[in-house]
PDB file of N, CA and C in Angstrom:
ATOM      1  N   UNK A   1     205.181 -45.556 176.401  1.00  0.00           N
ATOM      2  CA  UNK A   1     206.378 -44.974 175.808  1.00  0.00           C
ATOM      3  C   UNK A   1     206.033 -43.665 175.115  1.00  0.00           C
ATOM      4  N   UNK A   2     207.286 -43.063 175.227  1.00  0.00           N
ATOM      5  CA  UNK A   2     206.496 -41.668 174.510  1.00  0.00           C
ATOM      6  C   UNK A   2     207.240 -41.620 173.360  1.00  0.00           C
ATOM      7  N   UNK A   3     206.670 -40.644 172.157  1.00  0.00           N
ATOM      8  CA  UNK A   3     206.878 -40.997 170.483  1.00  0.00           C
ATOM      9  C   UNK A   3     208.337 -41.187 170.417  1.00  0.00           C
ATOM     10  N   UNK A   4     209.626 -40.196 170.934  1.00  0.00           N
ATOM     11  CA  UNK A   4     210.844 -40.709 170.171  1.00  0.00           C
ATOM     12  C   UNK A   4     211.584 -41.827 170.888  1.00  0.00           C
ATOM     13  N   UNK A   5     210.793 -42.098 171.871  1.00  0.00           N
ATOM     14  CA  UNK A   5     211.249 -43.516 172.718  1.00  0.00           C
ATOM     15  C   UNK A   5     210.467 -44.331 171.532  1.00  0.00           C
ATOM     16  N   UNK A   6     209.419 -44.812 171.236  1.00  0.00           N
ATOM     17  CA  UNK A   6     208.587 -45.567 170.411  1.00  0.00           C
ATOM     18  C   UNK A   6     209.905 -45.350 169.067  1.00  0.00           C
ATOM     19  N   UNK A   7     209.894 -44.724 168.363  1.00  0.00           N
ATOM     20  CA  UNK A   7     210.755 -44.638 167.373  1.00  0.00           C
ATOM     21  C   UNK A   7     211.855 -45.192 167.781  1.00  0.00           C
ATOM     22  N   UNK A   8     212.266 -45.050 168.420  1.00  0.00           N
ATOM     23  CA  UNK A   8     213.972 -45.484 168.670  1.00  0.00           C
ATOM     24  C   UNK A   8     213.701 -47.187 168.579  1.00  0.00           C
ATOM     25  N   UNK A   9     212.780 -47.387 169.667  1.00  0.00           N
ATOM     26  CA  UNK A   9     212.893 -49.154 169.692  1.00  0.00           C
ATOM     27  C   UNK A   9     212.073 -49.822 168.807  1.00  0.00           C
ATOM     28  N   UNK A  10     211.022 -48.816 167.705  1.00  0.00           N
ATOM     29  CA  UNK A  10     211.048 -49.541 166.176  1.00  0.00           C
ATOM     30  C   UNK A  10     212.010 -49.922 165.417  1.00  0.00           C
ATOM     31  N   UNK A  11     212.707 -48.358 165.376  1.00  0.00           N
ATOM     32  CA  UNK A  11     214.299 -48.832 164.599  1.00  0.00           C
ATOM     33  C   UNK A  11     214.960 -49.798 164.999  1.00  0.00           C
ATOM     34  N   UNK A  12     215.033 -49.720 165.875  1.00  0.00           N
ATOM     35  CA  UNK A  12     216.104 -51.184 166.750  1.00  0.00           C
ATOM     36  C   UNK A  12     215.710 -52.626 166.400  1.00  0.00           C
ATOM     37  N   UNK A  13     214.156 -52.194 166.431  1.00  0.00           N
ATOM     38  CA  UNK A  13     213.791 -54.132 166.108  1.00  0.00           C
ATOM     39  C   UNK A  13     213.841 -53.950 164.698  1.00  0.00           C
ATOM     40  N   UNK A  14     213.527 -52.515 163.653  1.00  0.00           N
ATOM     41  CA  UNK A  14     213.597 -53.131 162.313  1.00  0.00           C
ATOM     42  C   UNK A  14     214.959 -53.453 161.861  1.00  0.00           C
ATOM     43  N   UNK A  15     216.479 -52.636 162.495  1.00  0.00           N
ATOM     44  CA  UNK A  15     217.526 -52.886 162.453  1.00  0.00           C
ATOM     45  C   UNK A  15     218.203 -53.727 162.137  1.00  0.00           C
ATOM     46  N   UNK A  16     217.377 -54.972 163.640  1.00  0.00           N
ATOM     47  CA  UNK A  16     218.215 -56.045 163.381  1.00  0.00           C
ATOM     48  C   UNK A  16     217.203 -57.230 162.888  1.00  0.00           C
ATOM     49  N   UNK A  17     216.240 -56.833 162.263  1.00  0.00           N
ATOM     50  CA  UNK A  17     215.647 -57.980 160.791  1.00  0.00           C
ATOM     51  C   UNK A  17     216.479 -57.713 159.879  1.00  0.00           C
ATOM     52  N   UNK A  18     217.319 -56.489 159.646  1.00  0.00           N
ATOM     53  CA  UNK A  18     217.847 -56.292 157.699  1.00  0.00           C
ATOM     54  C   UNK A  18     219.318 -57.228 158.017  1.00  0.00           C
ATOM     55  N   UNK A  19     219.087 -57.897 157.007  1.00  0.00           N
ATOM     56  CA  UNK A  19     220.348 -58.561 156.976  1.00  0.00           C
ATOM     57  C   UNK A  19     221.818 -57.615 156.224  1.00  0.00           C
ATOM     58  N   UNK A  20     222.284 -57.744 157.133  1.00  0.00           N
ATOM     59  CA  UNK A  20     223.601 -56.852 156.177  1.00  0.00           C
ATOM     60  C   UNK A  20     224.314 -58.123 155.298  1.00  0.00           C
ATOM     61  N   UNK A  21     225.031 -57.250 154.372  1.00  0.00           N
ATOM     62  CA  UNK A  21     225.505 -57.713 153.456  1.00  0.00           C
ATOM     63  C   UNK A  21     226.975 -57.206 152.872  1.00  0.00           C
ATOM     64  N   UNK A  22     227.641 -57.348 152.268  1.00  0.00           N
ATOM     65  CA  UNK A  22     228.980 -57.040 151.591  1.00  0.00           C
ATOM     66  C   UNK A  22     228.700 -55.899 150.808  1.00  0.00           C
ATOM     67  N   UNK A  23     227.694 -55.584 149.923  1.00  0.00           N
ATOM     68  CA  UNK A  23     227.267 -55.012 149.340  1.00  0.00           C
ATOM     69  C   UNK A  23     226.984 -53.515 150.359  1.00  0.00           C
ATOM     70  N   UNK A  24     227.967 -52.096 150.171  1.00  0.00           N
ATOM     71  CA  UNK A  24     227.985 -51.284 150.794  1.00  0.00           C
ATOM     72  C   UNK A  24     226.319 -50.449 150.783  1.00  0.00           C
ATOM     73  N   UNK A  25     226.417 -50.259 149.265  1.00  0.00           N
ATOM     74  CA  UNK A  25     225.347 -49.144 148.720  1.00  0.00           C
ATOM     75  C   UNK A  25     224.038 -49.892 148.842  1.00  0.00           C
ATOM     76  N   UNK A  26     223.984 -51.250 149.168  1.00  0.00           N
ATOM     77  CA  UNK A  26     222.489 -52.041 149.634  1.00  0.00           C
ATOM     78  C   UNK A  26     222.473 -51.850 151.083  1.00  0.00           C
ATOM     79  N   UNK A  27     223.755 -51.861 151.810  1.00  0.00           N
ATOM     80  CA  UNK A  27     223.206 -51.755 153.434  1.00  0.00           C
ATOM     81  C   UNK A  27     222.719 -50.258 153.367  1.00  0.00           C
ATOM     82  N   UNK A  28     223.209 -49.753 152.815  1.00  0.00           N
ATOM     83  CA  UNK A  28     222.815 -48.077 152.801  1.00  0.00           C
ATOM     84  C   UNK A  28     221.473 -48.178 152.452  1.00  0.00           C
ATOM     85  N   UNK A  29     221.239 -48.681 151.273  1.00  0.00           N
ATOM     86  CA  UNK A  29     219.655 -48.510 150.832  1.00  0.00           C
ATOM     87  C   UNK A  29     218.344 -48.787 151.997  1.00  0.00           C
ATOM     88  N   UNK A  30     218.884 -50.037 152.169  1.00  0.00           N
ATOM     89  CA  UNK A  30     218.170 -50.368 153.473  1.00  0.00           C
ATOM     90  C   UNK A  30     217.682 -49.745 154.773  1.00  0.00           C
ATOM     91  N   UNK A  31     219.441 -49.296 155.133  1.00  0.00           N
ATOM     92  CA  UNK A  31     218.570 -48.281 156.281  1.00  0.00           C
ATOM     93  C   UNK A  31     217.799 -47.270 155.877  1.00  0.00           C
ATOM     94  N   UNK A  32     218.398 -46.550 154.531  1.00  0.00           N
ATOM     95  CA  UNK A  32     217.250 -45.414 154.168  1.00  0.00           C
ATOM     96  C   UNK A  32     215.702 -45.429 154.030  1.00  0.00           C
ATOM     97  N   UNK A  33     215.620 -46.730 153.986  1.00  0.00           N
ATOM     98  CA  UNK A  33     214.158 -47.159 153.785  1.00  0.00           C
ATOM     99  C   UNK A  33     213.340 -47.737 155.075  1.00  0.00           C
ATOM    100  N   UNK A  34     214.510 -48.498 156.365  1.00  0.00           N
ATOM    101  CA  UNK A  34     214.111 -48.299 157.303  1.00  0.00           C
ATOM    102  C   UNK A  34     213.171 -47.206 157.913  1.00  0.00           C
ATOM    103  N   UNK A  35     214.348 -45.735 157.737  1.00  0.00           N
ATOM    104  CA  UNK A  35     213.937 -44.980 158.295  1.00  0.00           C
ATOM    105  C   UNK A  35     213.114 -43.972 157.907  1.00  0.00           C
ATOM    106  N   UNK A  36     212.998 -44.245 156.532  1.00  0.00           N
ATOM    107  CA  UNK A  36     212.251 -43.763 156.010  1.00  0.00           C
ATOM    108  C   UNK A  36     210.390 -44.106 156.476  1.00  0.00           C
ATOM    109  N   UNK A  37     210.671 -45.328 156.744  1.00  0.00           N
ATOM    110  CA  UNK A  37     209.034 -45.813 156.904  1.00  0.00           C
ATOM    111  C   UNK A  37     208.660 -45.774 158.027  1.00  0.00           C
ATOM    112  N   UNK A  38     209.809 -45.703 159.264  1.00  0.00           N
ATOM    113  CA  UNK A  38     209.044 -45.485 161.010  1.00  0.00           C
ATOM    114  C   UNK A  38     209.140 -43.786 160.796  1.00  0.00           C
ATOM    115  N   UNK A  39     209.527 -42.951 159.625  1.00  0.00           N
ATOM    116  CA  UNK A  39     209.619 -41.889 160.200  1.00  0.00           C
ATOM    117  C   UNK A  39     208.149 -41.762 159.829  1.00  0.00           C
ATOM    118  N   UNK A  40     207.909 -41.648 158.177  1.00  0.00           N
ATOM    119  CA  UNK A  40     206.374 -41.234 158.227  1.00  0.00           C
ATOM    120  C   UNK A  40     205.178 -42.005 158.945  1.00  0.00           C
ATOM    121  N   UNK A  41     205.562 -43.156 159.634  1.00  0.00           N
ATOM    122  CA  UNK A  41     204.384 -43.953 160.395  1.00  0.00           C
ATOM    123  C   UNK A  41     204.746 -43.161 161.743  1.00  0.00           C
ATOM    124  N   UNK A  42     205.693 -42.680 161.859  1.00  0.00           N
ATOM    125  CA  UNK A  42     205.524 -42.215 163.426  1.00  0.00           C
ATOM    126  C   UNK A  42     205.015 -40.675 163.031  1.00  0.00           C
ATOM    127  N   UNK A  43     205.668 -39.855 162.211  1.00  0.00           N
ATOM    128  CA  UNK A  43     205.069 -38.493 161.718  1.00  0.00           C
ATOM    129  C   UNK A  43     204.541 -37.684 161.414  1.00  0.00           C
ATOM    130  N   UNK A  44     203.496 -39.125 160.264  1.00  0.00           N
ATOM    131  CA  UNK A  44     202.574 -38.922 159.257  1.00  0.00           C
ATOM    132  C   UNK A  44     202.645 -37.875 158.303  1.00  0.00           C
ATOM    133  N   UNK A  45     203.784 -37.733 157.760  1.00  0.00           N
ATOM    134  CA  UNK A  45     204.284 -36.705 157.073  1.00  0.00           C
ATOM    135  C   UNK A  45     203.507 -36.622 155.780  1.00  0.00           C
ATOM    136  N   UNK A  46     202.723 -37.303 155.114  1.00  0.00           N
ATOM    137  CA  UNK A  46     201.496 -37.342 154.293  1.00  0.00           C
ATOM    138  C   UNK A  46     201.096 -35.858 154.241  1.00  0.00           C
ATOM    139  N   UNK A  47     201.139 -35.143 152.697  1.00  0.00           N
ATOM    140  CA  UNK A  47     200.019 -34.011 153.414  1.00  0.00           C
ATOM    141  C   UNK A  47     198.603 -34.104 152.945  1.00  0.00           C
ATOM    142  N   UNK A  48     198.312 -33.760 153.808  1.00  0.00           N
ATOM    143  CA  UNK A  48     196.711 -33.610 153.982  1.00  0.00           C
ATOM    144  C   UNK A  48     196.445 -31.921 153.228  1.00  0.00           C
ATOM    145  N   UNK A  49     195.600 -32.336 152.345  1.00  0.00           N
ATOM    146  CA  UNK A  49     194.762 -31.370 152.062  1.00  0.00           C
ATOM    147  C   UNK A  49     193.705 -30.382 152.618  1.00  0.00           C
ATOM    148  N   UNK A  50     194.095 -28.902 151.920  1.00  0.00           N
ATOM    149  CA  UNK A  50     193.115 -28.253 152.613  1.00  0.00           C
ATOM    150  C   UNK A  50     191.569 -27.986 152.317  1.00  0.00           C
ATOM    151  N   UNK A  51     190.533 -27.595 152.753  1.00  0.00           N
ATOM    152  CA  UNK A  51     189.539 -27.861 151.847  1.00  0.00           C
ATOM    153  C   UNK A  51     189.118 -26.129 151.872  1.00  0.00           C
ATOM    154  N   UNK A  52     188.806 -26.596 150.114  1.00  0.00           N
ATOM    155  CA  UNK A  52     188.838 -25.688 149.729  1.00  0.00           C
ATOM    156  C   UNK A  52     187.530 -24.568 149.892  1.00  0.00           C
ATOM    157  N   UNK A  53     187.859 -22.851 149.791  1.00  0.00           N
ATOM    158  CA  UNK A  53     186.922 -21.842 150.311  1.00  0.00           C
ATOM    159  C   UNK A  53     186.134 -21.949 149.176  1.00  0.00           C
ATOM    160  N   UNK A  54     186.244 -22.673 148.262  1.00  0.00           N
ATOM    161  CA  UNK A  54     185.199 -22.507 146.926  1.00  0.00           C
ATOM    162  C   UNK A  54     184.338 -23.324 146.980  1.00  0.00           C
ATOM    163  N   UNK A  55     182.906 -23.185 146.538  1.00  0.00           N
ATOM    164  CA  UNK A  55     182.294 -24.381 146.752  1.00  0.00           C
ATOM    165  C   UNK A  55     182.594 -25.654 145.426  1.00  0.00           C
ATOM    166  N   UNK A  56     181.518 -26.408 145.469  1.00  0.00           N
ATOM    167  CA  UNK A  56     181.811 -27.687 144.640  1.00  0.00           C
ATOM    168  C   UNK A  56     181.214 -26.918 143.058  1.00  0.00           C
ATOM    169  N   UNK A  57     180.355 -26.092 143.165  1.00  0.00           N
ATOM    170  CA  UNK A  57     179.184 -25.257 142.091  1.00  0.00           C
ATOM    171  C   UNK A  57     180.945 -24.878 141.402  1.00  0.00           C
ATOM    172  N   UNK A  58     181.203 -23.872 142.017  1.00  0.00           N
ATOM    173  CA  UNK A  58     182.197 -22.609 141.640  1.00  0.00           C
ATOM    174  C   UNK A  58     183.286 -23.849 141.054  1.00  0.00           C
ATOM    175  N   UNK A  59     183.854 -24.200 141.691  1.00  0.00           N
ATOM    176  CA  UNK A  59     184.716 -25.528 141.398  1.00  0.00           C
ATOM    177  C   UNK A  59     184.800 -26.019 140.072  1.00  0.00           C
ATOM    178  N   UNK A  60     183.430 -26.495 139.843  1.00  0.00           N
ATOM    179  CA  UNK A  60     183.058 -27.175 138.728  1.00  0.00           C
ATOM    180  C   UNK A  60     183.205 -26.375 137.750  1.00  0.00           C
ATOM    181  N   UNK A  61     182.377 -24.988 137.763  1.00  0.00           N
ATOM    182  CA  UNK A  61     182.490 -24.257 136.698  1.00  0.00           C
ATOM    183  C   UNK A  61     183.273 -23.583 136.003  1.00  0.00           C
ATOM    184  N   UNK A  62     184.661 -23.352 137.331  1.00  0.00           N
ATOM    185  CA  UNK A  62     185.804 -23.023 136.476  1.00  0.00           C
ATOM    186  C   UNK A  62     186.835 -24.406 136.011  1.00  0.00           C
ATOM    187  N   UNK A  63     186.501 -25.158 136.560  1.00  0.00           N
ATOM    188  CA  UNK A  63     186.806 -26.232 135.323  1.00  0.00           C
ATOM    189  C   UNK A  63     186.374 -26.682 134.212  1.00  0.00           C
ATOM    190  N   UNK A  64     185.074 -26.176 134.307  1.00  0.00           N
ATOM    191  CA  UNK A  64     184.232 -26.079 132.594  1.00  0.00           C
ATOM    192  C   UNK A  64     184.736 -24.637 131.836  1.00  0.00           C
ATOM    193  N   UNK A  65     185.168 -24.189 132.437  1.00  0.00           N
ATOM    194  CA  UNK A  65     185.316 -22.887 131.618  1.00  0.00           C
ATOM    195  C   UNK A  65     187.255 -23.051 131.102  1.00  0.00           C
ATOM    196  N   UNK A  66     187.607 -23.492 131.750  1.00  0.00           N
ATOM    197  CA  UNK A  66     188.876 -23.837 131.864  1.00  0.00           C
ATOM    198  C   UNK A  66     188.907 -24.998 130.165  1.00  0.00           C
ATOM    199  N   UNK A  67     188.548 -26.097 130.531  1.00  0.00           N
ATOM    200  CA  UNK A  67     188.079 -27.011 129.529  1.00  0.00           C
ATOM    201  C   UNK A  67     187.628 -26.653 128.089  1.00  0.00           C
ATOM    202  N   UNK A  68     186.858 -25.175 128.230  1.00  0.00           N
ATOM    203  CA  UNK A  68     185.865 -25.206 127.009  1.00  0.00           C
ATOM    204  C   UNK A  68     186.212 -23.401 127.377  1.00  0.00           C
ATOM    205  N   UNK A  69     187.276 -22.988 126.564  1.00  0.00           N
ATOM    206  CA  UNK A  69     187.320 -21.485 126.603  1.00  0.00           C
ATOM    207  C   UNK A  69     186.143 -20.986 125.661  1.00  0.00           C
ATOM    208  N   UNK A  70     186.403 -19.755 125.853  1.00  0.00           N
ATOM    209  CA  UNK A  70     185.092 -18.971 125.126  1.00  0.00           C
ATOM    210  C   UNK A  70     185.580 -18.674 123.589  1.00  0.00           C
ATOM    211  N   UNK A  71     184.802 -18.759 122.477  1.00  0.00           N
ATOM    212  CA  UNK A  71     185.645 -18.627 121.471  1.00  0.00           C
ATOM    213  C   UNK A  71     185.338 -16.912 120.878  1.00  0.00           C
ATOM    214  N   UNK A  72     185.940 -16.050 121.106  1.00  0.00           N
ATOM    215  CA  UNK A  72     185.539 -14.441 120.917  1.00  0.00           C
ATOM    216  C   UNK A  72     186.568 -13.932 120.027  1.00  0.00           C
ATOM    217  N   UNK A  73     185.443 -13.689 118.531  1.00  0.00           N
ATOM    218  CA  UNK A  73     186.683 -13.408 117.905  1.00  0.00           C
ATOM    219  C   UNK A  73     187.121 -11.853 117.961  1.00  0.00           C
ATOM    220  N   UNK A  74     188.042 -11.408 117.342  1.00  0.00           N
ATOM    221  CA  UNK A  74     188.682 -10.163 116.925  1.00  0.00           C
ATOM    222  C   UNK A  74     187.249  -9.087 116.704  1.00  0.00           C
ATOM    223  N   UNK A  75     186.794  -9.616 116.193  1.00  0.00           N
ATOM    224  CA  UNK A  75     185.913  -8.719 115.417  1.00  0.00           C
ATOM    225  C   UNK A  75     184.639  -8.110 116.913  1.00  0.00           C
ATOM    226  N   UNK A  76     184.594  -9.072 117.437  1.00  0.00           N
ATOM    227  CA  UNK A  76     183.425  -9.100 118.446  1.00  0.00           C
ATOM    228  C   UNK A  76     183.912  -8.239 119.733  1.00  0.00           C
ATOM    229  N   UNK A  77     185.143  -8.399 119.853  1.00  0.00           N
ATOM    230  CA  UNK A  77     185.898  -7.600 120.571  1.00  0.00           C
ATOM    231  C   UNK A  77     185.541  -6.333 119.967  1.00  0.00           C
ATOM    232  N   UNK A  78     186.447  -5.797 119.034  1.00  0.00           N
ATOM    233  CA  UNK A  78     186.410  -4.592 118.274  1.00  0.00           C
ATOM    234  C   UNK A  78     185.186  -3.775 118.243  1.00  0.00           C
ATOM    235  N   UNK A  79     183.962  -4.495 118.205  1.00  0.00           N
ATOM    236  CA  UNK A  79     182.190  -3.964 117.907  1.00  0.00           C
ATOM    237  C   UNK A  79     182.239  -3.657 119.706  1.00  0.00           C
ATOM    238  N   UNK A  80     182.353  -4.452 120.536  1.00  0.00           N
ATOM    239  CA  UNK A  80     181.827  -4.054 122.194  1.00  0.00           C
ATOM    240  C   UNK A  80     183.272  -2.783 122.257  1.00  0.00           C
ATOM    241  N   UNK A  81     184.207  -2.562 122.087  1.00  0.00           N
ATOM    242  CA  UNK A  81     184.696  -1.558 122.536  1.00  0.00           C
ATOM    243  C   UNK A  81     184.157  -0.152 121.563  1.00  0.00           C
ATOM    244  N   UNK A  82     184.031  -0.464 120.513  1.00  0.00           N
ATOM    245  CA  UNK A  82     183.764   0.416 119.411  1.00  0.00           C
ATOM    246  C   UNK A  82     182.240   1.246 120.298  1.00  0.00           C
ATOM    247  N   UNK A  83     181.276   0.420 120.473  1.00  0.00           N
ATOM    248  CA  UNK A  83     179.820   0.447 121.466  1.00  0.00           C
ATOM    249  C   UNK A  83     180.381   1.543 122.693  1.00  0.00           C
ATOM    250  N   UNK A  84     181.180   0.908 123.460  1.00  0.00           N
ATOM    251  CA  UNK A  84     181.453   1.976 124.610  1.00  0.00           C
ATOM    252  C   UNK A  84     182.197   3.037 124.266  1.00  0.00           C
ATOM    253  N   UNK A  85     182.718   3.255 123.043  1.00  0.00           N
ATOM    254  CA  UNK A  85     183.634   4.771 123.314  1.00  0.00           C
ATOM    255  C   UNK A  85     182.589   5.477 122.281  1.00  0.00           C
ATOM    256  N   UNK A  86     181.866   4.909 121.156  1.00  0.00           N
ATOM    257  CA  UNK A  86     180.102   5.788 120.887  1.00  0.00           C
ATOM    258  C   UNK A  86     179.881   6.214 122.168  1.00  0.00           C
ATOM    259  N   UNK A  87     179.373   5.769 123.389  1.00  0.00           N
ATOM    260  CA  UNK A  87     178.647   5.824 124.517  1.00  0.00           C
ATOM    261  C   UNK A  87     179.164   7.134 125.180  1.00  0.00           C
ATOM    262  N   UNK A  88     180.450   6.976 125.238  1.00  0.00           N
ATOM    263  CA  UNK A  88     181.026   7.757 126.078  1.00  0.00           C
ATOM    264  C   UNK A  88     181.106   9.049 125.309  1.00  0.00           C
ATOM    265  N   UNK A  89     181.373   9.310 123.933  1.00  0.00           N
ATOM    266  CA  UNK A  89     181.686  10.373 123.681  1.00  0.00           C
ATOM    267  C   UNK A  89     180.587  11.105 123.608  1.00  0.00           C
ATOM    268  N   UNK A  90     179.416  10.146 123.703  1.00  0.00           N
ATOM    269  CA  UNK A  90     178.289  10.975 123.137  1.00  0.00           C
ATOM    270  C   UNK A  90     177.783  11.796 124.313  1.00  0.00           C
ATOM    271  N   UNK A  91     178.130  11.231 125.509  1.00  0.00           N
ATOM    272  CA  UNK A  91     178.050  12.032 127.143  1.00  0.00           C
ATOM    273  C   UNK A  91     178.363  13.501 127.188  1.00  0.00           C
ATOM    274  N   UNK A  92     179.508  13.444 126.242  1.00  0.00           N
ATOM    275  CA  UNK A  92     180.711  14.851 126.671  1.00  0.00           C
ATOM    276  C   UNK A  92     179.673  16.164 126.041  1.00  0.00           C
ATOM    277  N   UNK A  93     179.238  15.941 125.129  1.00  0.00           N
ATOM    278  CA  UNK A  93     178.893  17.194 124.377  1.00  0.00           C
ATOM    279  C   UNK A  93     177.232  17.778 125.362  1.00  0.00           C
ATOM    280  N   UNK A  94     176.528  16.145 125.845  1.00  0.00           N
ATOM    281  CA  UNK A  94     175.793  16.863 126.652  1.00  0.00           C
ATOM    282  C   UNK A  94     175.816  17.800 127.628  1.00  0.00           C
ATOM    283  N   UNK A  95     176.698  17.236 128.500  1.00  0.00           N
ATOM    284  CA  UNK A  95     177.520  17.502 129.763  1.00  0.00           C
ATOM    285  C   UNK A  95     177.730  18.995 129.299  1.00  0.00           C
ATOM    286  N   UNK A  96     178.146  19.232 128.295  1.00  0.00           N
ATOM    287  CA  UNK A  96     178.767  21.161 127.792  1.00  0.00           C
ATOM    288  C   UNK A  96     177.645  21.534 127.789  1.00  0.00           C
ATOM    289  N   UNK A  97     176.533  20.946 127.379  1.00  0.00           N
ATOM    290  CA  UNK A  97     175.459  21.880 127.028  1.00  0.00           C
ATOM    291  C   UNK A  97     174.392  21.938 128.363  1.00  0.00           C
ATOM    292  N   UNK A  98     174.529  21.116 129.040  1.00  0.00           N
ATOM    293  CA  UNK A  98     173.952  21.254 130.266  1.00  0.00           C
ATOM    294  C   UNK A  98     174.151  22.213 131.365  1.00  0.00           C
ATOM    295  N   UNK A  99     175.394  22.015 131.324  1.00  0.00           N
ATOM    296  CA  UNK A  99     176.219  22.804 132.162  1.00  0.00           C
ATOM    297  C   UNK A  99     176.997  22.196 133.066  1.00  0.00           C
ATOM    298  N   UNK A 100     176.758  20.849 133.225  1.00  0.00           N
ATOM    299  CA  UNK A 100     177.359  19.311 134.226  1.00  0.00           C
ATOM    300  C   UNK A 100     178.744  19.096 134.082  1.00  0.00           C
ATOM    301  N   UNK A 101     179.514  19.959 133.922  1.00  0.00           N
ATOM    302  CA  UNK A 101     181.035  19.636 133.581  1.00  0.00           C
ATOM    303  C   UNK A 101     181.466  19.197 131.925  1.00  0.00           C
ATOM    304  N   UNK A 102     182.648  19.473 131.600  1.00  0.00           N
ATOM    305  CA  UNK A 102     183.368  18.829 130.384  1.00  0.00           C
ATOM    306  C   UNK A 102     183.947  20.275 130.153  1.00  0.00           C
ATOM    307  N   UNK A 103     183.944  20.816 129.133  1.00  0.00           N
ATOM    308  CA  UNK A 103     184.533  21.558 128.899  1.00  0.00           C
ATOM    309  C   UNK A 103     184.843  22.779 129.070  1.00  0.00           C
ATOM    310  N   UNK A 104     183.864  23.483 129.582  1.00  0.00           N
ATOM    311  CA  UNK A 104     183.868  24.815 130.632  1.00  0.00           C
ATOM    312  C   UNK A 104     182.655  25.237 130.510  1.00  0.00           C
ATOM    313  N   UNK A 105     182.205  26.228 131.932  1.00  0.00           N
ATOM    314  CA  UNK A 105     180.923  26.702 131.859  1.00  0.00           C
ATOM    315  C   UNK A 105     180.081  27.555 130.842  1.00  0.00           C
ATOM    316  N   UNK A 106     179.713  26.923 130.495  1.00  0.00           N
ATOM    317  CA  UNK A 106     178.778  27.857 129.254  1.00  0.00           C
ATOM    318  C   UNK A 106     178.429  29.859 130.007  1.00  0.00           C
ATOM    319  N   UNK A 107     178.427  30.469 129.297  1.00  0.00           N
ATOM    320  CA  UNK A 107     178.015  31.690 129.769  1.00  0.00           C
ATOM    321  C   UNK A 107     178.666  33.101 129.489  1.00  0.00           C
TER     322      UNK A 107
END
């Protein structure tokens, strides 16, 4: 049999096991759950996971880092930027006196 032939004559035999009843919104329930269960056994509508481009190392570690943030205060911030713009400014005045660009050619 091929799959929506197979489906059809699951439904049919699970069909006529449900006992109907007087009760409208239970025969309803029923079939919904019928079909609910030959659909994903015939479907497998389950999803499957993808695996992932990260390894298990990388994985782990941003869940440790995730878990356990870094604690950096204000101040520590303030000193590493304070560090690079010393750095930088102190470039410019060479650069003039060299002759390497910044402010115009000496001469």
């Amino acid at each position: 049999m091929v799959g929506s032939e197979t489906f059809q004559s699951n439904l049919e035999n699970r069909f006529a096991a449900v006992e109907t009843t007087t009760d409208v919104n239970q025969n309803l329930m029923d079939v919904v759950r019928v079909l609910r269960e030959e659909g994903t056994r015939l479907c497998e509508m389950q999803r499957k996971g993808r695996k992932s481009k990260l390894s298990e190392e990388t994985l782990g570690l941003m869940k440790e880092r995730r878990e356990n943030p870094p604690v950096t205060s204000i101040f520590t911030i303030k000193n590493i930027i304070m560090k690079y713009l010393r750095a930088a400014s102190s470039h410019v005045p060479h650069r003039v006196i060299t002759g390497s660009g910044g402010m115009g050619k000496p001469g």
